[in-house]
Protein backbone atom coordinates (compact mmCIF):
# COMPACT_ATOMS: atom_id res chain seq x y z
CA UNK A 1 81.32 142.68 105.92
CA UNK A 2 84.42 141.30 107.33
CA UNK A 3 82.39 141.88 110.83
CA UNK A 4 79.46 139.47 109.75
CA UNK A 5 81.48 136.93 108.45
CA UNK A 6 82.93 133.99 110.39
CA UNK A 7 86.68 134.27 111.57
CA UNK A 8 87.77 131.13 110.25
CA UNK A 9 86.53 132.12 106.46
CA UNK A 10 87.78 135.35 106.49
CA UNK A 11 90.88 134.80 104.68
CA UNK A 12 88.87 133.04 101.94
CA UNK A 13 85.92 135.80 101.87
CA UNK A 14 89.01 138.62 101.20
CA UNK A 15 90.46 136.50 97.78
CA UNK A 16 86.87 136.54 96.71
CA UNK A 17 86.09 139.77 97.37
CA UNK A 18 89.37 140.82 95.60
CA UNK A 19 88.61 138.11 92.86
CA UNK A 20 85.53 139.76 92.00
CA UNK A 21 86.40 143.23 92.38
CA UNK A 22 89.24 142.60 90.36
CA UNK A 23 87.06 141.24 87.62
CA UNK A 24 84.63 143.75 88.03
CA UNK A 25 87.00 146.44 87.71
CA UNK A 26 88.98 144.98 84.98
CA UNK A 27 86.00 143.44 82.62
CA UNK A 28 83.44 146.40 82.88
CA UNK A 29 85.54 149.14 80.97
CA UNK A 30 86.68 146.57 78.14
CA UNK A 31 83.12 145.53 77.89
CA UNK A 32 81.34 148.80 77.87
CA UNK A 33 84.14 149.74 75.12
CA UNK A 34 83.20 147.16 73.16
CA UNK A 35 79.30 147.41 73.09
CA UNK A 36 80.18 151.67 72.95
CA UNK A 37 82.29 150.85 69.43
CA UNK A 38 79.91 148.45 68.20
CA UNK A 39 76.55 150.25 68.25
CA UNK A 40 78.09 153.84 68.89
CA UNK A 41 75.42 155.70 70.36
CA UNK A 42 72.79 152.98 71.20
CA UNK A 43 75.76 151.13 72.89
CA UNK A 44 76.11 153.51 75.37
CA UNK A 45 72.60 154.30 76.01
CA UNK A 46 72.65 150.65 77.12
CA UNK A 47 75.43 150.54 79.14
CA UNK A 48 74.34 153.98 81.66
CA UNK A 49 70.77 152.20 81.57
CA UNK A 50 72.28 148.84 82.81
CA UNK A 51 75.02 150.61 85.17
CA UNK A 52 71.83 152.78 87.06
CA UNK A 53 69.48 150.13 87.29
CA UNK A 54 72.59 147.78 88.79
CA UNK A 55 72.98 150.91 90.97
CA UNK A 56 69.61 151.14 92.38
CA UNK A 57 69.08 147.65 92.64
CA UNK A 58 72.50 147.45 94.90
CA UNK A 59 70.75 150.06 97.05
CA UNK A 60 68.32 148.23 97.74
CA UNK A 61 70.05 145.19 98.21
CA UNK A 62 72.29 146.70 100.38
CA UNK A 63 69.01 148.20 102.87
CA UNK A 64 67.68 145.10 103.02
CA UNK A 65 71.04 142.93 103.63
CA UNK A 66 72.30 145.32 105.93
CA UNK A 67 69.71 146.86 107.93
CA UNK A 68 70.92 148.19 111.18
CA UNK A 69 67.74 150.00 112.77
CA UNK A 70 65.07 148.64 114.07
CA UNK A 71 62.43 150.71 112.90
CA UNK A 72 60.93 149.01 109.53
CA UNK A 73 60.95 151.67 106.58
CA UNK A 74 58.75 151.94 103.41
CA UNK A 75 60.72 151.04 100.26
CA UNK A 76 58.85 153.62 98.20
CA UNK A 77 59.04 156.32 100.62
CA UNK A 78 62.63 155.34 101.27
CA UNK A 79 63.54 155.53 97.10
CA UNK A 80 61.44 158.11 96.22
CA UNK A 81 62.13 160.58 98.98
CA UNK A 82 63.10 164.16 97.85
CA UNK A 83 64.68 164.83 101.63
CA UNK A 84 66.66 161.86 101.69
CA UNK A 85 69.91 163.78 99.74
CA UNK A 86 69.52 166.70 101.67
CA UNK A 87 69.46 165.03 105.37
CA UNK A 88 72.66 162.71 103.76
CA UNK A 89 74.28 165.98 103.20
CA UNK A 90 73.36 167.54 106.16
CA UNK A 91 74.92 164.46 107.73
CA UNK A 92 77.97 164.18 106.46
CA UNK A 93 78.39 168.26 107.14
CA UNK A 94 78.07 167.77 110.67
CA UNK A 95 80.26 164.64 110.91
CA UNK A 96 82.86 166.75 109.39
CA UNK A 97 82.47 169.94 111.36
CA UNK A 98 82.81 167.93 114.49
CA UNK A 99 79.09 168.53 115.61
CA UNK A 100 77.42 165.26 115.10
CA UNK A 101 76.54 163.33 118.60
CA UNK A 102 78.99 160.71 118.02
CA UNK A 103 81.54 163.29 118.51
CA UNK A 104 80.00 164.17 121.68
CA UNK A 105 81.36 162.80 125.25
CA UNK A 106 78.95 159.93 126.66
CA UNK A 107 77.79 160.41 129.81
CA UNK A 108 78.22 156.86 131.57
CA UNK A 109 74.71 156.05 131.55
């Protein structure tokens, strides 16, 4: 993000990014505790529903803010594709091994 964000705000963009991580990080534990000790069970069935669908809706937030092809995608295929872990993996394997094509030499063209 700092890429996409103009130079001279950059400084001010970091303390709110650490603000709000910071508060994030700091107020989501004490909160979950509390709803966890005051309806036990229920609490916490509340707080995993509310943390995955904040998760998914980040995800989908994030493909839409930051969308860096230029081929337009299908949300539902995109969400509810059974491939999609399995390429990620595959991915991430060959970025590690050394055989992805960003490792390769480019050839001036």
């Amino acid at each position: 993000m700092m890429n996409l964000v103009d130079e001279n705000r950059r400084v001010a963009y970091t303390n709110l990014w650490i603000l709000g991580t910071s508060l994030a990080l700091g107020g989501t534990p004490i909160l979950a505790g509390l709803a966890i000790d005051w309806w036990e069970l229920t609490g916490f069935r509340v707080c995993f529903v509310i943390a995955g669908a904040l998760s998914l809706v980040c995800a989908v937030l994030s493909r839409w803010a930051v969308n860096d092809s230029t081929t337009p995608y299908d949300l539902k295929t995109w969400l509810l594709d059974p491939a999609m872990p399995v390429q990620t993996m595959a991915t991430i394997v060959t970025i590690t091994v050394g055989r992805h094509e960003s490792n390769r030499p480019s050839t001036g063209e």
